[in-house]
N, C-alpha and C. Protein backbone atom coordinates (compact mmCIF):
# COMPACT_ATOMS: atom_id res chain seq x y z
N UNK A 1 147.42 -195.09 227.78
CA UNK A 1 147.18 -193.67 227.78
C UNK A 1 145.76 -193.46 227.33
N UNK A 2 144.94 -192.91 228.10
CA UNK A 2 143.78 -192.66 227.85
C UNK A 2 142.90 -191.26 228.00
N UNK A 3 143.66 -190.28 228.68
CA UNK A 3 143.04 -189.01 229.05
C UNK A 3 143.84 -188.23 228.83
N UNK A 4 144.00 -187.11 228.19
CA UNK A 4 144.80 -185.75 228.09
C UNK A 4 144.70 -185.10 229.38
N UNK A 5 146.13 -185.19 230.10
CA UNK A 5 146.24 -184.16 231.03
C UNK A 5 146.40 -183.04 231.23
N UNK A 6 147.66 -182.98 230.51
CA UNK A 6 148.17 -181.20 230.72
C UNK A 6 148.99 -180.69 229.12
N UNK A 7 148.84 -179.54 229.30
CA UNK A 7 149.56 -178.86 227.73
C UNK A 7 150.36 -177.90 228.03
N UNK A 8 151.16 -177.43 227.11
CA UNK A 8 151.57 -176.15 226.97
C UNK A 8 152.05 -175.96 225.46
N UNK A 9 152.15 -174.85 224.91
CA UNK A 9 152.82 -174.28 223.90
C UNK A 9 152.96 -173.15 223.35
N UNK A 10 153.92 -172.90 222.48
CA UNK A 10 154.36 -171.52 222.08
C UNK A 10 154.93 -171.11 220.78
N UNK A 11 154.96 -169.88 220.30
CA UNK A 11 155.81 -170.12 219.49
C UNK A 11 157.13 -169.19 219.23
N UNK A 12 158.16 -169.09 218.13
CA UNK A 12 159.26 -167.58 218.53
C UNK A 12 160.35 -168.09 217.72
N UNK A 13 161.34 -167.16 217.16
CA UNK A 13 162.41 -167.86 216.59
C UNK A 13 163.79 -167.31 217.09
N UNK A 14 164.57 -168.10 216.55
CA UNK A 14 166.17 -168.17 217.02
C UNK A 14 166.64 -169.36 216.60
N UNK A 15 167.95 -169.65 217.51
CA UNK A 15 168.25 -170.75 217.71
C UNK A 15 168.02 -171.75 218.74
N UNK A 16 166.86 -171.45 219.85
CA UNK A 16 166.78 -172.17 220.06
C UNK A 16 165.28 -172.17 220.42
N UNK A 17 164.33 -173.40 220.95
CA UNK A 17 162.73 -173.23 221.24
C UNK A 17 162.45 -174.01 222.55
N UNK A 18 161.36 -173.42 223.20
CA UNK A 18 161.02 -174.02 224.30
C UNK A 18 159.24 -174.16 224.13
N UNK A 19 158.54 -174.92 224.73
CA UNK A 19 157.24 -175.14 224.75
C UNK A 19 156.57 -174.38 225.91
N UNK A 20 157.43 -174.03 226.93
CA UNK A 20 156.83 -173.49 228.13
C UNK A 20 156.74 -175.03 228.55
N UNK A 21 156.13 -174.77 229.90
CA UNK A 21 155.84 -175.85 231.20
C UNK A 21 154.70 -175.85 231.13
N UNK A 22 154.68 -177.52 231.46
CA UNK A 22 153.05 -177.82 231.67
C UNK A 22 152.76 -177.72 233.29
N UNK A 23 151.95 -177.71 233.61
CA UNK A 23 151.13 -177.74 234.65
C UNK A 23 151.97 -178.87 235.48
N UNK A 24 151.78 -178.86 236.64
CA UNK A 24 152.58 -180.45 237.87
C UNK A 24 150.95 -181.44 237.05
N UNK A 25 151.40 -182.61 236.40
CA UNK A 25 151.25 -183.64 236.03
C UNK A 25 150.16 -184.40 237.36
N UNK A 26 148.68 -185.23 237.00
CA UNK A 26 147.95 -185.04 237.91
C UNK A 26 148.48 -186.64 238.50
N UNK A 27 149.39 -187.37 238.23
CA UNK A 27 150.01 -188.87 238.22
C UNK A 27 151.47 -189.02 237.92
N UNK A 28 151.86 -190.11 238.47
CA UNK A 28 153.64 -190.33 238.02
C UNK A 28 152.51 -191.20 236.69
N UNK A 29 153.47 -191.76 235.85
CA UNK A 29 153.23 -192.58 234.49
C UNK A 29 152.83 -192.86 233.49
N UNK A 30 152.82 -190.86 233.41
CA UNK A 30 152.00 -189.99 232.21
C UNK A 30 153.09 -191.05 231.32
N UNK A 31 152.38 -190.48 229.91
CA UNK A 31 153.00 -190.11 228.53
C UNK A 31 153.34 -189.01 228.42
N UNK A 32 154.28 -188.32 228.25
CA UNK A 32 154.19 -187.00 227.69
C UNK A 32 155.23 -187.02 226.28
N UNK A 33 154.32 -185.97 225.51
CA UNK A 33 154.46 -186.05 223.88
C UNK A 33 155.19 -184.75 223.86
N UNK A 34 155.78 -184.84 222.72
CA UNK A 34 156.43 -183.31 222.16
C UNK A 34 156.32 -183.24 221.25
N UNK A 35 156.26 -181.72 220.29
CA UNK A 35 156.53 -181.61 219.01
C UNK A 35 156.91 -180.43 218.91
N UNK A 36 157.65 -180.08 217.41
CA UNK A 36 158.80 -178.92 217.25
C UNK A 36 158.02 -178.62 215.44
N UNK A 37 157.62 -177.72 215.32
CA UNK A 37 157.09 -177.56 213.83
C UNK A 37 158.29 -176.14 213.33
N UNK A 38 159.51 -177.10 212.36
CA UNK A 38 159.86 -175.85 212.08
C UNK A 38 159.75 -175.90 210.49
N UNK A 39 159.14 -174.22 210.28
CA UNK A 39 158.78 -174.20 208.58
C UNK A 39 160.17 -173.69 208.03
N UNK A 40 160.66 -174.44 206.92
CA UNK A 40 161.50 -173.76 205.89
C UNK A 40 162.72 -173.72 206.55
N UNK A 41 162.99 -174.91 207.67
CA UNK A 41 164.32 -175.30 208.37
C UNK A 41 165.16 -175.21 206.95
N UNK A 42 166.64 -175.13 207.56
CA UNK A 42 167.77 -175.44 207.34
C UNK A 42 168.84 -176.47 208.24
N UNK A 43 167.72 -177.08 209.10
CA UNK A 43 168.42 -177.69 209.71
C UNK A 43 167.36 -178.50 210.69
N UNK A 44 167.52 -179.67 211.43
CA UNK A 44 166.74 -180.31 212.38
C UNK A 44 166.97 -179.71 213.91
N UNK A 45 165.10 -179.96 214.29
CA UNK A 45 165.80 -179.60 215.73
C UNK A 45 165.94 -180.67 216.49
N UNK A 46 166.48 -180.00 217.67
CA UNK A 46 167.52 -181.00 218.41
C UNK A 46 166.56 -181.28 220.01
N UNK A 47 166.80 -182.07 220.84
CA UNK A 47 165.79 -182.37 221.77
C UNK A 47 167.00 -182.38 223.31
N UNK A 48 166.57 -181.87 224.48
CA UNK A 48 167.45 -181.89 225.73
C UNK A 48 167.38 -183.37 225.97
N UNK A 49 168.40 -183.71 226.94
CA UNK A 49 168.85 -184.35 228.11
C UNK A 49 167.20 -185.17 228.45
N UNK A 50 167.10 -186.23 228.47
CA UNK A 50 165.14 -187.08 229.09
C UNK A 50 164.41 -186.76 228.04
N UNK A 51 164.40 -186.25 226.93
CA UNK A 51 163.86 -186.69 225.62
C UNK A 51 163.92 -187.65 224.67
N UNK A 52 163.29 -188.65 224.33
CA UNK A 52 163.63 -190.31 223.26
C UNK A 52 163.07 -188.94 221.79
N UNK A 53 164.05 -189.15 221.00
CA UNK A 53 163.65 -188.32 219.70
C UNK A 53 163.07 -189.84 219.04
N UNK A 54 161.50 -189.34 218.89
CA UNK A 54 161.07 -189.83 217.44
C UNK A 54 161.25 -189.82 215.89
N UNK A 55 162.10 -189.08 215.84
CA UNK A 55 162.71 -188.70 214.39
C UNK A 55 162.08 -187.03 213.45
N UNK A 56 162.47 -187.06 212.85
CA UNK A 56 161.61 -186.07 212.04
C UNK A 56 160.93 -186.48 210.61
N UNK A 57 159.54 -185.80 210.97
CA UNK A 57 158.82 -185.88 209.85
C UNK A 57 159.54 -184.28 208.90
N UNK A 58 159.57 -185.02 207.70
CA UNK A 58 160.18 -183.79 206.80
C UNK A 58 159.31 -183.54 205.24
N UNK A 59 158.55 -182.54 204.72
CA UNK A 59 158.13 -182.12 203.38
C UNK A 59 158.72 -181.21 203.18
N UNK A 60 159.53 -181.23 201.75
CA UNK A 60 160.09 -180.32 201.10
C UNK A 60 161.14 -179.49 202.50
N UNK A 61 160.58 -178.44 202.03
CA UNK A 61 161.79 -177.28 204.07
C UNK A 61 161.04 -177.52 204.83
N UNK A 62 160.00 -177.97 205.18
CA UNK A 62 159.24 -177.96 206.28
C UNK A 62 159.52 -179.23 207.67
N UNK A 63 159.96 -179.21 208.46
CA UNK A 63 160.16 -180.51 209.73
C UNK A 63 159.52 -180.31 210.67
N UNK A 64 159.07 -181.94 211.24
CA UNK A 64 158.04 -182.02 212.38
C UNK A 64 159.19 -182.73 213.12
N UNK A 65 159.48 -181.86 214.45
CA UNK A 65 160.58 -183.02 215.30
C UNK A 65 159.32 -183.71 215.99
N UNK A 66 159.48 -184.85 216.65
CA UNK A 66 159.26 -185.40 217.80
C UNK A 66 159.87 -186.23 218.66
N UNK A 67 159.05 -186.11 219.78
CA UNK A 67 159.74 -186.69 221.10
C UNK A 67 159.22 -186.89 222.36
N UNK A 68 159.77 -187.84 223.22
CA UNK A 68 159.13 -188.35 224.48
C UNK A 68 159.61 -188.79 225.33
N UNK A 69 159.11 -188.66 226.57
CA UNK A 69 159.37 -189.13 228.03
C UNK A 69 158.19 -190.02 228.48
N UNK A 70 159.13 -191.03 229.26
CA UNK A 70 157.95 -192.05 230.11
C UNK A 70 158.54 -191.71 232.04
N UNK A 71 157.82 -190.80 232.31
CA UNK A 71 158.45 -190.80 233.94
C UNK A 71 157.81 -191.69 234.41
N UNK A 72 157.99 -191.55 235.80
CA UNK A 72 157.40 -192.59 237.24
C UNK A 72 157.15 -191.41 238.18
N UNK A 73 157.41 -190.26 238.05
CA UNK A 73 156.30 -189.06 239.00
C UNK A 73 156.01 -188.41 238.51
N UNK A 74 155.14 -187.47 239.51
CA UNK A 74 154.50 -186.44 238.37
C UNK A 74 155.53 -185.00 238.50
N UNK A 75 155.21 -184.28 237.71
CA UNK A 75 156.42 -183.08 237.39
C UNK A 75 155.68 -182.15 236.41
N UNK A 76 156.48 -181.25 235.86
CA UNK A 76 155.85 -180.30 235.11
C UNK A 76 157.49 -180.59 234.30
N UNK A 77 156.44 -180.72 232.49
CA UNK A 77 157.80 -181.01 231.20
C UNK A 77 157.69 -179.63 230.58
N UNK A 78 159.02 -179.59 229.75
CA UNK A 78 159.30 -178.57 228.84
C UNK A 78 159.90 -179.09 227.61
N UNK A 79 159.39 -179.02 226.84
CA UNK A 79 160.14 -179.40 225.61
C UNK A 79 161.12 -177.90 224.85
N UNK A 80 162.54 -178.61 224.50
CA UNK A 80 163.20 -177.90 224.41
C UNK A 80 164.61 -178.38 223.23
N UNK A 81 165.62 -177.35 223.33
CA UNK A 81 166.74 -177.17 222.66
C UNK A 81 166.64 -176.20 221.33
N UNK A 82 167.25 -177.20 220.33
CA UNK A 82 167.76 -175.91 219.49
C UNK A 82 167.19 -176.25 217.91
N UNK A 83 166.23 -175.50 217.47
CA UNK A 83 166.25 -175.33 216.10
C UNK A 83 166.04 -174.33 215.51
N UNK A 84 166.39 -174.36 214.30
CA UNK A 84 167.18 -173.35 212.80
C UNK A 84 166.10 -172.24 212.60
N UNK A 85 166.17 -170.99 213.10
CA UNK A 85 164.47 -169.67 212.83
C UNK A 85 163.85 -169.97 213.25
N UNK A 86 162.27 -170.42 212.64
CA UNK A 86 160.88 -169.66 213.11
C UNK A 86 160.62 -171.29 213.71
N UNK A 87 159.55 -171.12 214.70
CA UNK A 87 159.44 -172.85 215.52
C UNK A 87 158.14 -172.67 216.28
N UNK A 88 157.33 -173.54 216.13
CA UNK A 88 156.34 -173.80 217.23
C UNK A 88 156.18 -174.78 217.83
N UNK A 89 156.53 -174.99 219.16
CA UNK A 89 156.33 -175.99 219.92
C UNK A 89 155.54 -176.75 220.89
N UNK A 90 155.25 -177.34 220.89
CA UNK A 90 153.86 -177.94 222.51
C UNK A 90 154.67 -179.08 222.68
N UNK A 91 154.10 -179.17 224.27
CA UNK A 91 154.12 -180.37 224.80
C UNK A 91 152.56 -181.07 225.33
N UNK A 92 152.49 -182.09 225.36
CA UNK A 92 150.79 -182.69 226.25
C UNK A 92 151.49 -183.87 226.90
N UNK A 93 150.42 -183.96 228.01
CA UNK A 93 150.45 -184.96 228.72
C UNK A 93 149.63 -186.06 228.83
N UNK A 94 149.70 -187.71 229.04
CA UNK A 94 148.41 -188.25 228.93
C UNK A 94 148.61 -188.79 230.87
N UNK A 95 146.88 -189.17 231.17
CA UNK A 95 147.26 -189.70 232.03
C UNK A 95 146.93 -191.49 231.79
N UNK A 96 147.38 -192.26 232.37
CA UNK A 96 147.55 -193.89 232.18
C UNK A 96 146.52 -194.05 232.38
């Protein structure tokens, strides 16, 4: 992975968060990264269906989810599901 391709992000609360869509991916065999910043959780968030969860980084209430996909085309990602109130999320893309 050597070049940043594409981004998106957002932020909003509930129960659940989305990053928005990135852009159609300029290669199949990106990296694409995720992250979920929720402050003063009560709970972890959770990652869809083609997400590998990296675990969560956690201080005091504060959690960093992460997570990732390795495709073979190109596409446009969303990082998504469900965590506890306030959340900001992105996704990026690298290209190989």
């Amino acid at each position: 992975m050597t070049t940043l391709d594409r981004t998106a992000g957002t932020n909003g609360s509930g129960s659940a968060f989305s990053s928005g869509s990135t852009a159609l991916t300029s290669t199949g065999n990106e990296v694409v990264f995720a992250a979920v910043s929720v402050p003063q959780a009560s709970g972890s968030p959770s990652w869809t269906s083609g997400w590998r969860d990296l675990g969560n980084y956690v201080v005091g209430a504060h959690t960093l989810g992460r997570s990732y996909q390795l495709p073979t085309t190109v596409g446009t990602f969303a990082a998504s599901e469900s965590a506890p109130g306030n959340w900001l999320a992105t996704v990026v893309t690298f290209k190989p």
